[in-house]
C-alpha atoms as a PDB file:
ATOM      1  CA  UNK A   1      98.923 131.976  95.300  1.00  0.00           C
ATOM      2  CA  UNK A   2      99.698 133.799  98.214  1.00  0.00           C
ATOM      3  CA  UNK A   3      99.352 131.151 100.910  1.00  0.00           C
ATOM      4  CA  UNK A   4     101.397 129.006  98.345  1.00  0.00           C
ATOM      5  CA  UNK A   5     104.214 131.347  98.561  1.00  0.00           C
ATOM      6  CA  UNK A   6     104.211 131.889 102.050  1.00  0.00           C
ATOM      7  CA  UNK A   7     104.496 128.312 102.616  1.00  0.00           C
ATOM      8  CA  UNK A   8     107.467 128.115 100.695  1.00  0.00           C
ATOM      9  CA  UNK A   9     108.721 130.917 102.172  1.00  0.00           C
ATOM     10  CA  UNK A  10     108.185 129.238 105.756  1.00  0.00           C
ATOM     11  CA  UNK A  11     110.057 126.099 104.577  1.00  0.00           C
ATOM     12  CA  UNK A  12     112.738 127.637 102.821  1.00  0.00           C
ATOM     13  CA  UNK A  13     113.517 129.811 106.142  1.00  0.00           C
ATOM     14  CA  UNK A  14     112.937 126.834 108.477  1.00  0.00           C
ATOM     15  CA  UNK A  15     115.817 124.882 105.864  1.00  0.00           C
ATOM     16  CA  UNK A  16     118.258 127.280 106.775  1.00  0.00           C
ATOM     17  CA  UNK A  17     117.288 127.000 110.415  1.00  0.00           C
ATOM     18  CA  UNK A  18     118.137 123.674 110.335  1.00  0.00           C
ATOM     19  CA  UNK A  19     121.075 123.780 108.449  1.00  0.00           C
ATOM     20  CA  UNK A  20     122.834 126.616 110.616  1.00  0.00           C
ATOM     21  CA  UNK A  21     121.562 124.084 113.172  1.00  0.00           C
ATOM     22  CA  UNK A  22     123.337 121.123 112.043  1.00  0.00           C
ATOM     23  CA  UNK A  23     126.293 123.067 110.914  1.00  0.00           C
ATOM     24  CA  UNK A  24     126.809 124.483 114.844  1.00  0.00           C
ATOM     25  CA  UNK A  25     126.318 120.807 116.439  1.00  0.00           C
ATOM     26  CA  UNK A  26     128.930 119.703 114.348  1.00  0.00           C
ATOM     27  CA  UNK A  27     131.901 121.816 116.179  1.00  0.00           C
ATOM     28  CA  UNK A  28     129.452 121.135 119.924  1.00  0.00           C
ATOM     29  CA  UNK A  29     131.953 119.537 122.678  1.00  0.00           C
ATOM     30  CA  UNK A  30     129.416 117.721 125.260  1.00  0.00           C
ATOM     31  CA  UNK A  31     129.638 120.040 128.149  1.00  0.00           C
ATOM     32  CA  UNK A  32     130.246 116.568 130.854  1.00  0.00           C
ATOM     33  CA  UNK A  33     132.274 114.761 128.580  1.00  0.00           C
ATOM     34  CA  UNK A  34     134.259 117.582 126.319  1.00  0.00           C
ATOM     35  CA  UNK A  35     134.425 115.426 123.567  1.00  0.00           C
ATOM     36  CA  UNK A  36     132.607 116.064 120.170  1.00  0.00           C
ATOM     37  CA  UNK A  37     129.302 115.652 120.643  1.00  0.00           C
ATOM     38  CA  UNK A  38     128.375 113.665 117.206  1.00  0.00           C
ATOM     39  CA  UNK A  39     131.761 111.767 117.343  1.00  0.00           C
ATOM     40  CA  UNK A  40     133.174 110.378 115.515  1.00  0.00           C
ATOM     41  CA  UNK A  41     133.541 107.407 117.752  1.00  0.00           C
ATOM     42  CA  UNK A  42     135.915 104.425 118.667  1.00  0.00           C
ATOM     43  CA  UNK A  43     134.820 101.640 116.745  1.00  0.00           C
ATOM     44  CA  UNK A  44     134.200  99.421 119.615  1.00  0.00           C
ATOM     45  CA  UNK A  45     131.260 100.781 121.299  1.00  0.00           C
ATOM     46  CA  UNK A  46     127.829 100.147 121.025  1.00  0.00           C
ATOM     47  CA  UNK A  47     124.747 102.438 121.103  1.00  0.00           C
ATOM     48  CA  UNK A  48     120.897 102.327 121.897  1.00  0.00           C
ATOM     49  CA  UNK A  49     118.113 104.747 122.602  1.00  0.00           C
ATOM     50  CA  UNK A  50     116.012 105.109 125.412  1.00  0.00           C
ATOM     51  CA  UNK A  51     112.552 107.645 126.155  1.00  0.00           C
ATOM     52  CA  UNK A  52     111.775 107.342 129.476  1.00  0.00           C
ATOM     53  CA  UNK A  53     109.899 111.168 129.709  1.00  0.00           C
ATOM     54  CA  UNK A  54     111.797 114.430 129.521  1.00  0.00           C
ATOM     55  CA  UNK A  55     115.104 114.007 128.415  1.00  0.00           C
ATOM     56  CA  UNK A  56     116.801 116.540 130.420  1.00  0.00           C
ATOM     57  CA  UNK A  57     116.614 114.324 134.025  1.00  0.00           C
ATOM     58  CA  UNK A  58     117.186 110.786 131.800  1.00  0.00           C
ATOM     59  CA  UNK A  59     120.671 112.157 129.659  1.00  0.00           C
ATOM     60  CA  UNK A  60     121.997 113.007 133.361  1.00  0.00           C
ATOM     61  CA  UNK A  61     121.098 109.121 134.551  1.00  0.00           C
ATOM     62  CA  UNK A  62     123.210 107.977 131.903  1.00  0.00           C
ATOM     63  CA  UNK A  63     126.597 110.224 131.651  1.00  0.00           C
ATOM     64  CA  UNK A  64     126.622 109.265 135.217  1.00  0.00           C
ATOM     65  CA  UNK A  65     127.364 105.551 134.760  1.00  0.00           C
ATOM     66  CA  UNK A  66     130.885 104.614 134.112  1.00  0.00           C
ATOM     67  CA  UNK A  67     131.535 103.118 130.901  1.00  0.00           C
ATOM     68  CA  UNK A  68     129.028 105.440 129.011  1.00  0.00           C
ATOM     69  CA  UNK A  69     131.120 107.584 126.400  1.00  0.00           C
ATOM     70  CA  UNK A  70     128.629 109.699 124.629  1.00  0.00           C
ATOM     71  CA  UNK A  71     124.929 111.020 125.191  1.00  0.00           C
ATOM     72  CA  UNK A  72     123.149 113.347 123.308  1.00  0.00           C
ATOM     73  CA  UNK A  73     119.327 114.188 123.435  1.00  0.00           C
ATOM     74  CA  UNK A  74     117.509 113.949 120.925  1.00  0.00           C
ATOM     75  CA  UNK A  75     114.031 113.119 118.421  1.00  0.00           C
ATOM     76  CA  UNK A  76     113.519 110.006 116.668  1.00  0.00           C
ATOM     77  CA  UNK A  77     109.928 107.494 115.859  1.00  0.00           C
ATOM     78  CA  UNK A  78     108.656 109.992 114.429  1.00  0.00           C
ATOM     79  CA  UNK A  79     107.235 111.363 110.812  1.00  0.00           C
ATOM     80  CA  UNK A  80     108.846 114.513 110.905  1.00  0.00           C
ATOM     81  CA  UNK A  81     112.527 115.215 109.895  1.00  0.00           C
ATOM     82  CA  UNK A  82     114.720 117.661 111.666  1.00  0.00           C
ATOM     83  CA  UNK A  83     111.704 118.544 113.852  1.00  0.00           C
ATOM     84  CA  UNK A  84     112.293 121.469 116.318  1.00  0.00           C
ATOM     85  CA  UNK A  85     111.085 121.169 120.192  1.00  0.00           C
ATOM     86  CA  UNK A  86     108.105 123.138 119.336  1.00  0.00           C
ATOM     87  CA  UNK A  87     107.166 120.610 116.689  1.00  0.00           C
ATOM     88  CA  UNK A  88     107.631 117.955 118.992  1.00  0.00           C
ATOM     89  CA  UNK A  89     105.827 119.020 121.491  1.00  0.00           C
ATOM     90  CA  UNK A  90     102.477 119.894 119.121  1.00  0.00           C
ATOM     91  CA  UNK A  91     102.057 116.398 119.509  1.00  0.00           C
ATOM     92  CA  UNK A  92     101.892 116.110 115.713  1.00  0.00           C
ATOM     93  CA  UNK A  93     105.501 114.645 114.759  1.00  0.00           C
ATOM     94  CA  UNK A  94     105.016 111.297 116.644  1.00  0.00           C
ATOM     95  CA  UNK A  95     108.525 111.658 117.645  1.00  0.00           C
ATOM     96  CA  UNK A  96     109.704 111.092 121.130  1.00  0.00           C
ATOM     97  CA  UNK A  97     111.816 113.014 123.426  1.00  0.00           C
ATOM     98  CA  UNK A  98     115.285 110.094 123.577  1.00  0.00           C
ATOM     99  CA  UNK A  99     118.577 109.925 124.974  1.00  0.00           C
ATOM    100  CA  UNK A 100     121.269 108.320 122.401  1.00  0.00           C
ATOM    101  CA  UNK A 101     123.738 106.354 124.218  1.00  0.00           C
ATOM    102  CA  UNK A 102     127.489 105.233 123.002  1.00  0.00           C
ATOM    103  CA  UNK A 103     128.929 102.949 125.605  1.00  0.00           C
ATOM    104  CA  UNK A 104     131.997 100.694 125.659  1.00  0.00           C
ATOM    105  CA  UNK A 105     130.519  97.306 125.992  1.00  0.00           C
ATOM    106  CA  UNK A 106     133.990  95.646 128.108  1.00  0.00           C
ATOM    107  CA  UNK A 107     133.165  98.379 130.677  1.00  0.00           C
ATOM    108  CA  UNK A 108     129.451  98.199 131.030  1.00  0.00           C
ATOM    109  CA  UNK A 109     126.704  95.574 129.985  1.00  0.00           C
ATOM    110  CA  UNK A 110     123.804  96.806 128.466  1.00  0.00           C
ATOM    111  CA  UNK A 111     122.053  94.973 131.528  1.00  0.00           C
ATOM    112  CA  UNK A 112     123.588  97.511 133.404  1.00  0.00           C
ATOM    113  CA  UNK A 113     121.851  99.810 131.307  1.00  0.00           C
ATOM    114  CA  UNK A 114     118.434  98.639 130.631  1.00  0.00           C
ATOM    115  CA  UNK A 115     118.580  97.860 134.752  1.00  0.00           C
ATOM    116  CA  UNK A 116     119.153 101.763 135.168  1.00  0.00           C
ATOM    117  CA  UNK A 117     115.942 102.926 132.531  1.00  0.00           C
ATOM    118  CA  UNK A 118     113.380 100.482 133.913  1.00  0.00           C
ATOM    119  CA  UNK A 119     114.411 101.317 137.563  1.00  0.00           C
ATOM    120  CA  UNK A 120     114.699 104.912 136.725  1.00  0.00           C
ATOM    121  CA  UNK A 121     111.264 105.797 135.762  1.00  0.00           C
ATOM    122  CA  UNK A 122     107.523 104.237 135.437  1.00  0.00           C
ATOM    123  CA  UNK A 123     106.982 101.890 132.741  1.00  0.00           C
ATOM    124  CA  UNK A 124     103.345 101.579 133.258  1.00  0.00           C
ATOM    125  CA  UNK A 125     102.104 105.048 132.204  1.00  0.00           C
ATOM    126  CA  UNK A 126     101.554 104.745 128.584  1.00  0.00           C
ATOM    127  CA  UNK A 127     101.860 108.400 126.588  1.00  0.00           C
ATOM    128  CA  UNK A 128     102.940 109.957 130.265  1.00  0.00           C
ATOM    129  CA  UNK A 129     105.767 110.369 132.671  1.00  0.00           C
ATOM    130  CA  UNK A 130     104.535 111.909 135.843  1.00  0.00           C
ATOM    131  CA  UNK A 131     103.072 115.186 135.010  1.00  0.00           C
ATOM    132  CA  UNK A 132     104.527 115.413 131.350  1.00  0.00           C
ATOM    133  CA  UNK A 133     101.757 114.128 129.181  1.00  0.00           C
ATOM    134  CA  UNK A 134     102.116 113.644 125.463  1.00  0.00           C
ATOM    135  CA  UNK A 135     103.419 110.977 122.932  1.00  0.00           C
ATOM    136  CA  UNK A 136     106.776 112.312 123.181  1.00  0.00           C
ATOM    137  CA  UNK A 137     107.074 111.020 126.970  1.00  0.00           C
ATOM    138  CA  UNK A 138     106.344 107.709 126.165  1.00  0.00           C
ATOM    139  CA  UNK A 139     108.749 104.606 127.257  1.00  0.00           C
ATOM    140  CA  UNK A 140     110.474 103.339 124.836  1.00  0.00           C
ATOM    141  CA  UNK A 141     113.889 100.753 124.146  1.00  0.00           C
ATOM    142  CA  UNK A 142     115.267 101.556 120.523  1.00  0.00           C
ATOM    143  CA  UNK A 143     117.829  99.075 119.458  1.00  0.00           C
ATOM    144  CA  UNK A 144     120.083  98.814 116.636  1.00  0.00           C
ATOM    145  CA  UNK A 145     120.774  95.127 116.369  1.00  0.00           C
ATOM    146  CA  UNK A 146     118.394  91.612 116.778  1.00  0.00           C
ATOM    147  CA  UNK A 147     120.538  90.489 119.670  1.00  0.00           C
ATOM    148  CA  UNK A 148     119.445  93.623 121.937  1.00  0.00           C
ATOM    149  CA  UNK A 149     116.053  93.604 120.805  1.00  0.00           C
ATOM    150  CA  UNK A 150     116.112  89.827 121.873  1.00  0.00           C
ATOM    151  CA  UNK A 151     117.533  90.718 124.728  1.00  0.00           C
ATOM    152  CA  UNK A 152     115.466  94.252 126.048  1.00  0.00           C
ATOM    153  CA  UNK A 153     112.274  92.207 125.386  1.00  0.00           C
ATOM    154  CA  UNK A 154     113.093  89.400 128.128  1.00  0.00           C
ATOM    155  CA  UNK A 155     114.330  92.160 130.686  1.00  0.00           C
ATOM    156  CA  UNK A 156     110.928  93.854 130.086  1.00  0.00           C
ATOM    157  CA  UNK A 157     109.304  90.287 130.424  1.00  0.00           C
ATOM    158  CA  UNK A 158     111.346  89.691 133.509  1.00  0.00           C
ATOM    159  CA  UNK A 159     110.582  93.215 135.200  1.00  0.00           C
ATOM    160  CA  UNK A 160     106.246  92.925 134.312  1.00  0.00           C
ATOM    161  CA  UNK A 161     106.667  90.017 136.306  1.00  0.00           C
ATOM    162  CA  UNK A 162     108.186  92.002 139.730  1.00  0.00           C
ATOM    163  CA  UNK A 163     105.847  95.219 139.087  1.00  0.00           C
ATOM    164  CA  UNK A 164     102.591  92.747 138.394  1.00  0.00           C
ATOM    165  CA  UNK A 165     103.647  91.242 141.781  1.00  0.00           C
ATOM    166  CA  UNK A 166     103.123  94.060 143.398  1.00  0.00           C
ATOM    167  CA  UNK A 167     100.058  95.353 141.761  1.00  0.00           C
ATOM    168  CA  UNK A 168     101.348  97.813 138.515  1.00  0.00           C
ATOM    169  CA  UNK A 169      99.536  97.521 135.520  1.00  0.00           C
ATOM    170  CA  UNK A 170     101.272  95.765 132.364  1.00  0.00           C
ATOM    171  CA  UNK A 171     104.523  98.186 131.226  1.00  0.00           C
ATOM    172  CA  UNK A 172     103.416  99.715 128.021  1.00  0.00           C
ATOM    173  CA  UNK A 173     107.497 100.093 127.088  1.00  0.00           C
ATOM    174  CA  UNK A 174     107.663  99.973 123.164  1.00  0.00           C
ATOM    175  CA  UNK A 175     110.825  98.020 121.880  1.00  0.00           C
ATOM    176  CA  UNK A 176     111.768  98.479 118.612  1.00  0.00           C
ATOM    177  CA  UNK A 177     114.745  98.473 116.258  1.00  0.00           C
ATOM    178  CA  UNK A 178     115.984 102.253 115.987  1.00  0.00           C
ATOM    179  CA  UNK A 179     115.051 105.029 113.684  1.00  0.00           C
ATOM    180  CA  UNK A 180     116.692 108.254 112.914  1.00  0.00           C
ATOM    181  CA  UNK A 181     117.602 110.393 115.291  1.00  0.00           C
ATOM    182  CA  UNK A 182     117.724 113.980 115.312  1.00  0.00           C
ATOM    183  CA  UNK A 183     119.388 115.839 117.729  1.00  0.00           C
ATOM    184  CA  UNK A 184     117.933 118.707 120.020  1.00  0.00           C
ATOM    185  CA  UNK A 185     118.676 121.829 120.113  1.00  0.00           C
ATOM    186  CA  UNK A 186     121.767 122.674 121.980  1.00  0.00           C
ATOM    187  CA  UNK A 187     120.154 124.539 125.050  1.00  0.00           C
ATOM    188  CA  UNK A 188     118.681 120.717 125.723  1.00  0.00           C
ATOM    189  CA  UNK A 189     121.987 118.924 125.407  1.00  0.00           C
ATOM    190  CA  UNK A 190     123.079 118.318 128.879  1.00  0.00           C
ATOM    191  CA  UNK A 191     120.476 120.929 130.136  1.00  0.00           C
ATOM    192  CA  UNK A 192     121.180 119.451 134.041  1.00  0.00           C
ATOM    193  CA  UNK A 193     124.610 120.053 134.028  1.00  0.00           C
ATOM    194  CA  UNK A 194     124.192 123.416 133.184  1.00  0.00           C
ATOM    195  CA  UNK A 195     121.405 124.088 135.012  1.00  0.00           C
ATOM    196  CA  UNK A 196     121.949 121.785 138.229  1.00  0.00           C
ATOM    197  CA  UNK A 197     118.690 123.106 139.616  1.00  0.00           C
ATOM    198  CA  UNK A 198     116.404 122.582 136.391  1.00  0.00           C
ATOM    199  CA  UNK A 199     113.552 120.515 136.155  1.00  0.00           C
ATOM    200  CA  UNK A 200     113.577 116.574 136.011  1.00  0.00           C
ATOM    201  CA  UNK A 201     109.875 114.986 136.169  1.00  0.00           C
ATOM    202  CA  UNK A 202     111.717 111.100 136.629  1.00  0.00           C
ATOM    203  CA  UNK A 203     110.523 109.411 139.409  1.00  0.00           C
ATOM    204  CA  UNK A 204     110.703 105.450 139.595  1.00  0.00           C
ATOM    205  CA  UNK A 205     108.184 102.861 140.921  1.00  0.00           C
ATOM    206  CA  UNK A 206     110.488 101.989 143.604  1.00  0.00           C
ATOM    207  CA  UNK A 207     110.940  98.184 142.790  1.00  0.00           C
ATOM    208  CA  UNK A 208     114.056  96.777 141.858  1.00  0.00           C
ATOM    209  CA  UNK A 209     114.754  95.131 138.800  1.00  0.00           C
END
């Protein structure tokens, strides 16, 4: 009986966590952009996620292209809902650390954007980025719509032809339609513009897509 009611105890506090949580993201500007963080948005833009390893070093790759209105890290393929970054990182969620991604599609293609994530990190590693290791660093294209998916498949197709040419194993990139996405805590959101000198584990394999 005891461990019963601790547990609900636990679950009950980690509720109102979350909802305090959710409740302070809602009024968050994004500290590049200084627009509201969860929108809402113009009606004409599109939106994708990508996990290319920590998030910190891949949200900063994206704000930085021009035509990219909103990005917001972020959990999402996982089991767990409203998991925390301690949760995430037990390696029992399944989630993975993402970037979410509104862009204005008659200012930038999402060529231009797929281009950037497989140039921007290494495909090839599996659960890994560099020195991160865990399921939550895993590459990964998550798509809301069949023409994307069509299309993210055939760039991945097209760039495991240059890397095999030059002697990287197969890209282990999983591309899938999207699932829900929760967003990080707010000390992650746009950790590298607020901490210019912070950590970014992203390093590329050097060949051009």
């Amino acid at each position: 009986m005891f461990s019963i009611l601790k547990r609900r105890n636990i679950i009950e506090k980690d509720a109102e966590i979350k909802k305090a949580f959710n409740q302070k993201v809602q009024g968050y500007n994004h500290h590049v952009f200084n627009r509201p963080l969860i929108g809402p948005f113009p009606k004409n833009l599109n939106k994708l996620m990508l996990g290319m390893g920590c998030f910190w070093g891949v949200e900063r790759m994206f704000w930085e292209i021009d035509g990219v209105y909103m990005t917001a890290v972020g959990y999402s393929g996982g089991s767990v809902a409203n998991p925390s970054y301690e949760e995430v990182c037990s390696l029992n969620t399944g989630h993975n650390e993402v970037v979410l991604i509104h862009y204005n599609p008659d200012e930038v293609g999402l060529g231009v954007i797929l281009k950037t994530f497989w140039e921007g990190h290494d495909p090839t590693q599996g659960m890994r980025q560099g020195n991160d290791i865990g399921t939550q660093y895993r590459s990964g294209i998550y798509v809301y719509g069949e023409d994307d998916l069509d299309f993210a498949n055939e760039t991945k197709r097209l760039y495991d032809e240059k890397l095999s040419s030059v002697g990287y194993e197969e890209i282990t990139t999983e591309i899938i339609r999207a699932k829900e996405f929760y967003y990080a805590e707010l000390y992650h959101q746009q950790y590298l513009a607020k901490n210019p000198n912070g950590y970014c584990g992203l390093g590329g394999t050097g060949v051009r897509y």
